[in-house]
N, C-alpha and C. Protein backbone atom coordinates (compact mmCIF):
# COMPACT_ATOMS: atom_id res chain seq x y z
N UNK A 1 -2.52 -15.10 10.02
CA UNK A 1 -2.37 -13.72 10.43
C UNK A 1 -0.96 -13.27 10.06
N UNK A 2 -0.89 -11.66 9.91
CA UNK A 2 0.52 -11.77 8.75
C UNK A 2 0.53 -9.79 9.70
N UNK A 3 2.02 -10.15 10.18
CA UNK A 3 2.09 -8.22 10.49
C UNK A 3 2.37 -7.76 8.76
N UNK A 4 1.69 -6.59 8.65
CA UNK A 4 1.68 -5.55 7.54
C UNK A 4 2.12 -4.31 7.88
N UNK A 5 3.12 -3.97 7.01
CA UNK A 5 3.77 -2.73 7.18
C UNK A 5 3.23 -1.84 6.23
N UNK A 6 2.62 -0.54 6.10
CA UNK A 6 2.23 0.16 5.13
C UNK A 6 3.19 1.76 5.13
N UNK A 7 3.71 2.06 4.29
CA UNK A 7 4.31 2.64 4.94
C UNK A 7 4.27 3.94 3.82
N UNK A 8 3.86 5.22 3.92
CA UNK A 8 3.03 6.13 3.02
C UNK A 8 4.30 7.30 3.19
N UNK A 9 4.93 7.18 1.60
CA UNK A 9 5.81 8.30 1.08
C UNK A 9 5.73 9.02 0.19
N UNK A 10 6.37 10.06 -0.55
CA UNK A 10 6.74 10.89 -2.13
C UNK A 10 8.06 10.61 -2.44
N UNK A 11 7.49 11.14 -3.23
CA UNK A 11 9.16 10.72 -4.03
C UNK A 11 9.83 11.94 -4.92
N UNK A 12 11.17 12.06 -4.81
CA UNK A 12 11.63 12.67 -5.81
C UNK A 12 12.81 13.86 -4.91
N UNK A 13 13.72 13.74 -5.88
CA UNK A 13 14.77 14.34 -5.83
C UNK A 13 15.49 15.09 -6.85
N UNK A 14 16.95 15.50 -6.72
CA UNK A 14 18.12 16.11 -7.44
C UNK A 14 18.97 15.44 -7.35
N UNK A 15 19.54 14.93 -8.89
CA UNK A 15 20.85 14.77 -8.85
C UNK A 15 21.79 15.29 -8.85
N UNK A 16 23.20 15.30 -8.64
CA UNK A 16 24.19 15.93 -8.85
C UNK A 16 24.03 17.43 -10.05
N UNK A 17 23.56 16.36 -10.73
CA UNK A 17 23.82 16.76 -12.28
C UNK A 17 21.99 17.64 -12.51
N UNK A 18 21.58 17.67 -11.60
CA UNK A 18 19.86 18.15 -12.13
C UNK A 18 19.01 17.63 -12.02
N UNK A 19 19.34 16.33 -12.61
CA UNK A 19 17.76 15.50 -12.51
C UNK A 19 17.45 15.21 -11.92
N UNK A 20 15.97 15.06 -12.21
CA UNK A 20 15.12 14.43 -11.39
C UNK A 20 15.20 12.91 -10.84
N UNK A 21 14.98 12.32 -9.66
CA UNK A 21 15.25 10.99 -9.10
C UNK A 21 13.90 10.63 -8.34
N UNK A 22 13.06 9.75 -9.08
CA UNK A 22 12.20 9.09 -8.62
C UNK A 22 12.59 7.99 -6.90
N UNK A 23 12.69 8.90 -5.97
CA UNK A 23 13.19 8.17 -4.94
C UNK A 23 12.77 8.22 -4.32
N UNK A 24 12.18 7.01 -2.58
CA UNK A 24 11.23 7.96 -1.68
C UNK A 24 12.10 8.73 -0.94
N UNK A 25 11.22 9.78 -0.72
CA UNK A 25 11.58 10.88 0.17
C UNK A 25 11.35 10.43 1.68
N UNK A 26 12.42 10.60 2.58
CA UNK A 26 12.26 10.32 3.73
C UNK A 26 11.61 11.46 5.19
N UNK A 27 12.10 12.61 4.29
CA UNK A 27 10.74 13.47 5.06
C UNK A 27 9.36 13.46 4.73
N UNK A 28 8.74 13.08 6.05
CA UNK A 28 7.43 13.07 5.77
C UNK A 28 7.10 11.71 5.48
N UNK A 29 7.89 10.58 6.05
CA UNK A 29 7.67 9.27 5.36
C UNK A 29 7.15 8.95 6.69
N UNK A 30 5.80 8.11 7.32
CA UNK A 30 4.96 7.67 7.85
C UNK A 30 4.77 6.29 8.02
N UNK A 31 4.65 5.24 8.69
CA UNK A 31 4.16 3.66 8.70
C UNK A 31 3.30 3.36 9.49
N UNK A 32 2.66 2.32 9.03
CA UNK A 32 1.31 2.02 9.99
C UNK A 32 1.63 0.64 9.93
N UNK A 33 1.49 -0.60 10.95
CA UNK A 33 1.91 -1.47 10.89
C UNK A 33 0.16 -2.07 11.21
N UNK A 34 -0.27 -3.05 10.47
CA UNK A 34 -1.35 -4.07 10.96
C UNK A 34 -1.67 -5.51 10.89
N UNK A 35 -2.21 -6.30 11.36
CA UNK A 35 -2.53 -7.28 11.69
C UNK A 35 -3.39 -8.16 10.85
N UNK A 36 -3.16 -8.47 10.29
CA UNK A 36 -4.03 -9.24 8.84
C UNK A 36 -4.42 -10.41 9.38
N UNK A 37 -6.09 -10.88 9.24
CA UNK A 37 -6.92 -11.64 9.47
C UNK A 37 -7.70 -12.07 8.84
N UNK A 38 -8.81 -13.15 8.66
CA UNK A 38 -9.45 -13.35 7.73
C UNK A 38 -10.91 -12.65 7.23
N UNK A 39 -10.97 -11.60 8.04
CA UNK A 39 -11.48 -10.32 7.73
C UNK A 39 -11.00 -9.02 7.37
N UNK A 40 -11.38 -8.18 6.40
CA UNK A 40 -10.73 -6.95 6.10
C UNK A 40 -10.34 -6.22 6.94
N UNK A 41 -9.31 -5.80 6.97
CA UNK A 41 -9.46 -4.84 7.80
C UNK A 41 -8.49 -3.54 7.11
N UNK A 42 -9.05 -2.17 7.10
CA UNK A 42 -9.16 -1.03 7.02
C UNK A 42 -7.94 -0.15 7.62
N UNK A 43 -6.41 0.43 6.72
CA UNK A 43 -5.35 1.33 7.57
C UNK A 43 -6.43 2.61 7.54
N UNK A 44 -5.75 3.27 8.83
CA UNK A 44 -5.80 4.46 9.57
C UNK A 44 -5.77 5.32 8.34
N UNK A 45 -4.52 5.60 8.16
CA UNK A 45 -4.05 6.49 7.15
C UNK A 45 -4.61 6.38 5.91
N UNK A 46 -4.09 7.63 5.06
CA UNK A 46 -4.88 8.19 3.43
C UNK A 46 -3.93 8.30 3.09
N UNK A 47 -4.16 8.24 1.49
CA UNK A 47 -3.03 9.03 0.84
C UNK A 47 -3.53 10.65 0.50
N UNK A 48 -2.36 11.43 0.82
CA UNK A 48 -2.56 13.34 0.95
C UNK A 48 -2.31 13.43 -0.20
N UNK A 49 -1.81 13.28 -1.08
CA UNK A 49 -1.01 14.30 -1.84
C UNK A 49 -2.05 14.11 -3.38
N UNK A 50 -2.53 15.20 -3.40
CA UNK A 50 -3.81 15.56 -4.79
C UNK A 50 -2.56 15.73 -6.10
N UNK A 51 -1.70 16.13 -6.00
CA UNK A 51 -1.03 15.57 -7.40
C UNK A 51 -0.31 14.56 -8.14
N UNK A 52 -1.04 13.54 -7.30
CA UNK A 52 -0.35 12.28 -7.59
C UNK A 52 1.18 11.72 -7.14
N UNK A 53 1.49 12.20 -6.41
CA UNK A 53 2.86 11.86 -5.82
C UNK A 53 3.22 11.67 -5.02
N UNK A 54 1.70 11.18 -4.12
CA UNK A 54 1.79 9.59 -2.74
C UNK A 54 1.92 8.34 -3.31
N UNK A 55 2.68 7.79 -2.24
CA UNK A 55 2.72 6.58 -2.47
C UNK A 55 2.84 5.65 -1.14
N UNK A 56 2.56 3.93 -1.29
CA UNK A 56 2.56 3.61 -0.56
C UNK A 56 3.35 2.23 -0.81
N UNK A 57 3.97 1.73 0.32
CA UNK A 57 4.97 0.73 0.25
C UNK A 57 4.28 -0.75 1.13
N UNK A 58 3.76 -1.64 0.75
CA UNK A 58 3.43 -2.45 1.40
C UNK A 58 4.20 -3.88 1.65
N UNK A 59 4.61 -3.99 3.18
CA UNK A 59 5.36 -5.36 3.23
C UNK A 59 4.64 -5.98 4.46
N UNK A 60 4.50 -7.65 3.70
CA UNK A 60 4.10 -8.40 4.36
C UNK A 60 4.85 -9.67 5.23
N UNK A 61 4.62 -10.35 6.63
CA UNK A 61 5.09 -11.57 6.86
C UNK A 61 4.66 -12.74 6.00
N UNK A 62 3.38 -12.39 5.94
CA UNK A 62 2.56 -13.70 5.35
C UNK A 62 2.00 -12.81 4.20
N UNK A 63 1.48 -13.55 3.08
CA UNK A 63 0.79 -13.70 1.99
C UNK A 63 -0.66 -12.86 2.24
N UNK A 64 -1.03 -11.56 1.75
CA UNK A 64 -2.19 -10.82 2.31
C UNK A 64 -2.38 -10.64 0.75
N UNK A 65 -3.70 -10.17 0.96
CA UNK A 65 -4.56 -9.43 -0.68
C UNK A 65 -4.72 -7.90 0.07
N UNK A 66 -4.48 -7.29 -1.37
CA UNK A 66 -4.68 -5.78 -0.65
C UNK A 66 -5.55 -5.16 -1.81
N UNK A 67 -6.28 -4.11 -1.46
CA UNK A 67 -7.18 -3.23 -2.27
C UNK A 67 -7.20 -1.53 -1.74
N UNK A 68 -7.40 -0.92 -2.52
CA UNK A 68 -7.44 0.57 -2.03
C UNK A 68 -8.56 1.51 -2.64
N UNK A 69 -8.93 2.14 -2.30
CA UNK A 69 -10.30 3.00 -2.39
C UNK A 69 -10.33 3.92 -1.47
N UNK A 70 -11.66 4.70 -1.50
CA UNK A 70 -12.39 5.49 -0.48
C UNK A 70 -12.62 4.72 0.45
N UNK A 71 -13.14 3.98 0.49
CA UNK A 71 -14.06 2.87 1.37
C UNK A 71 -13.36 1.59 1.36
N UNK A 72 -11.83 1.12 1.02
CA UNK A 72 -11.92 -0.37 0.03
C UNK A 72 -12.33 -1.21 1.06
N UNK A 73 -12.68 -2.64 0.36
CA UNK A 73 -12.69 -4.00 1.64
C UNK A 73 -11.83 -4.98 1.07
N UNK A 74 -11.01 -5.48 0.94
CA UNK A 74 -10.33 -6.69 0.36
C UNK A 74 -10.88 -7.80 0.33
N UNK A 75 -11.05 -8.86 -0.81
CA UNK A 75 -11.91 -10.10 -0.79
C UNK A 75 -11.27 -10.96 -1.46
N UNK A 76 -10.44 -11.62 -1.22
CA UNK A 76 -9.63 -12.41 -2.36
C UNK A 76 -10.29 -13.20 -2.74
N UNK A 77 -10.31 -13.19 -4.46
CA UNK A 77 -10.94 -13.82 -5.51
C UNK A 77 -11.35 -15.55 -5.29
N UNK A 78 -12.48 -15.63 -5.83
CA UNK A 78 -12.70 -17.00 -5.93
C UNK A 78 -12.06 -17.40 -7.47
N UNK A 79 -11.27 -19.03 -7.69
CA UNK A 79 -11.43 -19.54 -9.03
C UNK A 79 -12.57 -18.57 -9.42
N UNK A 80 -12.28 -17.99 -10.94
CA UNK A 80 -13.22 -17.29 -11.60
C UNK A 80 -14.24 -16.26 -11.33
N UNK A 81 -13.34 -15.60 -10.29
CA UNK A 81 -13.95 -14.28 -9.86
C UNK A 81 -12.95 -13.51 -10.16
N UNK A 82 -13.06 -12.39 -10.27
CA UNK A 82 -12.33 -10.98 -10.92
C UNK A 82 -13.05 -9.74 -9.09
N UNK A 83 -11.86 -9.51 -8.80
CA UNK A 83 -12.02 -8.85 -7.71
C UNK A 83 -10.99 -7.54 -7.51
N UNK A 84 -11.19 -6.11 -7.05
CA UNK A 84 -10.07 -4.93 -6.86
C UNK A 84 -8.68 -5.39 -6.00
N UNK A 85 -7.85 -5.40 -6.56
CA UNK A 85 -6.53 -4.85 -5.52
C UNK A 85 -5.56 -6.32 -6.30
N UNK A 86 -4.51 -6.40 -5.67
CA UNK A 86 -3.41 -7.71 -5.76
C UNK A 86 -3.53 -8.58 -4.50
N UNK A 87 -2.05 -9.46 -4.72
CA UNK A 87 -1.95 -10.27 -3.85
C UNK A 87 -0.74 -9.49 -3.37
N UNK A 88 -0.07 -9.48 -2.27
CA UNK A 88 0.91 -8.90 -1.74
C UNK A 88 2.01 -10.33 -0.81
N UNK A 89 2.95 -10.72 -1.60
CA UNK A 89 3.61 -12.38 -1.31
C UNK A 89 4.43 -11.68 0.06
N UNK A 90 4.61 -12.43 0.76
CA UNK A 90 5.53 -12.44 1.96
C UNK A 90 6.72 -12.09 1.71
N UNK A 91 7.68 -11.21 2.27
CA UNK A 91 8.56 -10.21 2.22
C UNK A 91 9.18 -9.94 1.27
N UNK A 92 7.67 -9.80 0.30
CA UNK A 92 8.26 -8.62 -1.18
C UNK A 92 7.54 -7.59 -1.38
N UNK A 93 8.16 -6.42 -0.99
CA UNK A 93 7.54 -5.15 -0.81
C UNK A 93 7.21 -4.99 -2.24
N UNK A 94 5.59 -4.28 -2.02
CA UNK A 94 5.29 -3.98 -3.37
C UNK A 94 4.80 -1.96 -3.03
N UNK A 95 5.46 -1.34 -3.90
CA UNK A 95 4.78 -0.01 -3.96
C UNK A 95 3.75 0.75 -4.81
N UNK A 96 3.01 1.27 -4.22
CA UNK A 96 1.61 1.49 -5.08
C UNK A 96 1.55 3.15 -5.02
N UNK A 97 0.73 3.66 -6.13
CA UNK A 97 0.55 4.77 -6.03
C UNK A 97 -1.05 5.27 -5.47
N UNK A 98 -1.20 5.93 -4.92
CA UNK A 98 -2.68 6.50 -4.02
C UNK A 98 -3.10 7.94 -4.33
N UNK A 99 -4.30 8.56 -4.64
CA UNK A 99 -4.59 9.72 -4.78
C UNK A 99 -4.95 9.94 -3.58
N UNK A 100 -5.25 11.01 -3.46
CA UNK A 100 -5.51 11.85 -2.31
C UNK A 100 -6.63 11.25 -1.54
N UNK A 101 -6.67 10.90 -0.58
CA UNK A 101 -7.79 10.51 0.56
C UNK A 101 -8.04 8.75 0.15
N UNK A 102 -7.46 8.08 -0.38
CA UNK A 102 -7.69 6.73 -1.08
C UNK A 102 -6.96 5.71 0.02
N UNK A 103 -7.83 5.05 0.88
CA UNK A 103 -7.04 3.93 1.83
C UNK A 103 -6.72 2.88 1.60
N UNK A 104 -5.99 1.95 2.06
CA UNK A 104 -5.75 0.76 1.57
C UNK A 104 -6.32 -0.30 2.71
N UNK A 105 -7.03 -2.04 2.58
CA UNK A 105 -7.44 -2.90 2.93
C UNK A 105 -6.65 -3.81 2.69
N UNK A 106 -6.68 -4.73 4.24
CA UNK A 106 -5.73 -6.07 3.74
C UNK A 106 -6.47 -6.68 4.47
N UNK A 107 -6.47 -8.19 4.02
CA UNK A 107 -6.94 -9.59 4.32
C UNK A 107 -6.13 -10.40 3.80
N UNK A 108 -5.82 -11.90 4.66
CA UNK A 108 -4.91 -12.78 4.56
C UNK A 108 -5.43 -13.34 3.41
N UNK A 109 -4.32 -13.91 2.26
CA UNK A 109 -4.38 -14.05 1.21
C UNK A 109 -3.97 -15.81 1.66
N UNK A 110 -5.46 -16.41 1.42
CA UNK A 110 -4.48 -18.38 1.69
C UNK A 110 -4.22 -18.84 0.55
């Protein structure tokens, strides 16, 4: 069992100078924290934003598989199975991008 932090932002800023800065934005930044087991289990939250510029930050204690969809379920692969989503390693945040209404699934990754 592994706490999961999910934690659903945008991104983007101004620099000094104009540009644009792919950074998360901290307004409007959201976390859902869950409990990873050897069943899927399903965050609360969606990703909102229809022009592509949600995102989501996932950090784990323990070693989880994650997948995202409408519906997703996470199933980590057998030897020689091909299955949706990654592995998500223990406290290395990985960030993903989400369309609009698309949830994410985690199950403990052994």
């Amino acid at each position: 069992m592994a706490r999961v932090e999910i934690t659903y932002f945008t991104t983007g800023n101004r620099s000094r100078e104009g540009g644009s800065m792919p950074v998360p934005r901290l307004p409007g930044m959201v976390t859902e924290v869950l409990a990873s087991s050897a069943a899927s289990s399903l965050a609360t939250l969606a990703g909102s934003e229809s022009d592509g510029t949600g995102f989501a930050r996932i950090l784990a204690v323990g070693d989880v598989w994650v997948a995202s969809g409408a519906a997703p379920v996470a199933v980590v692969p057998a030897a020689g199975e091909t299955r949706p989503g990654l592995r998500v390693k223990a406290g290395v945040p990985v960030d993903l991008a989400l369309a609009a209404g698309e949830r994410i699934a985690i199950v403990d990754a052994a």
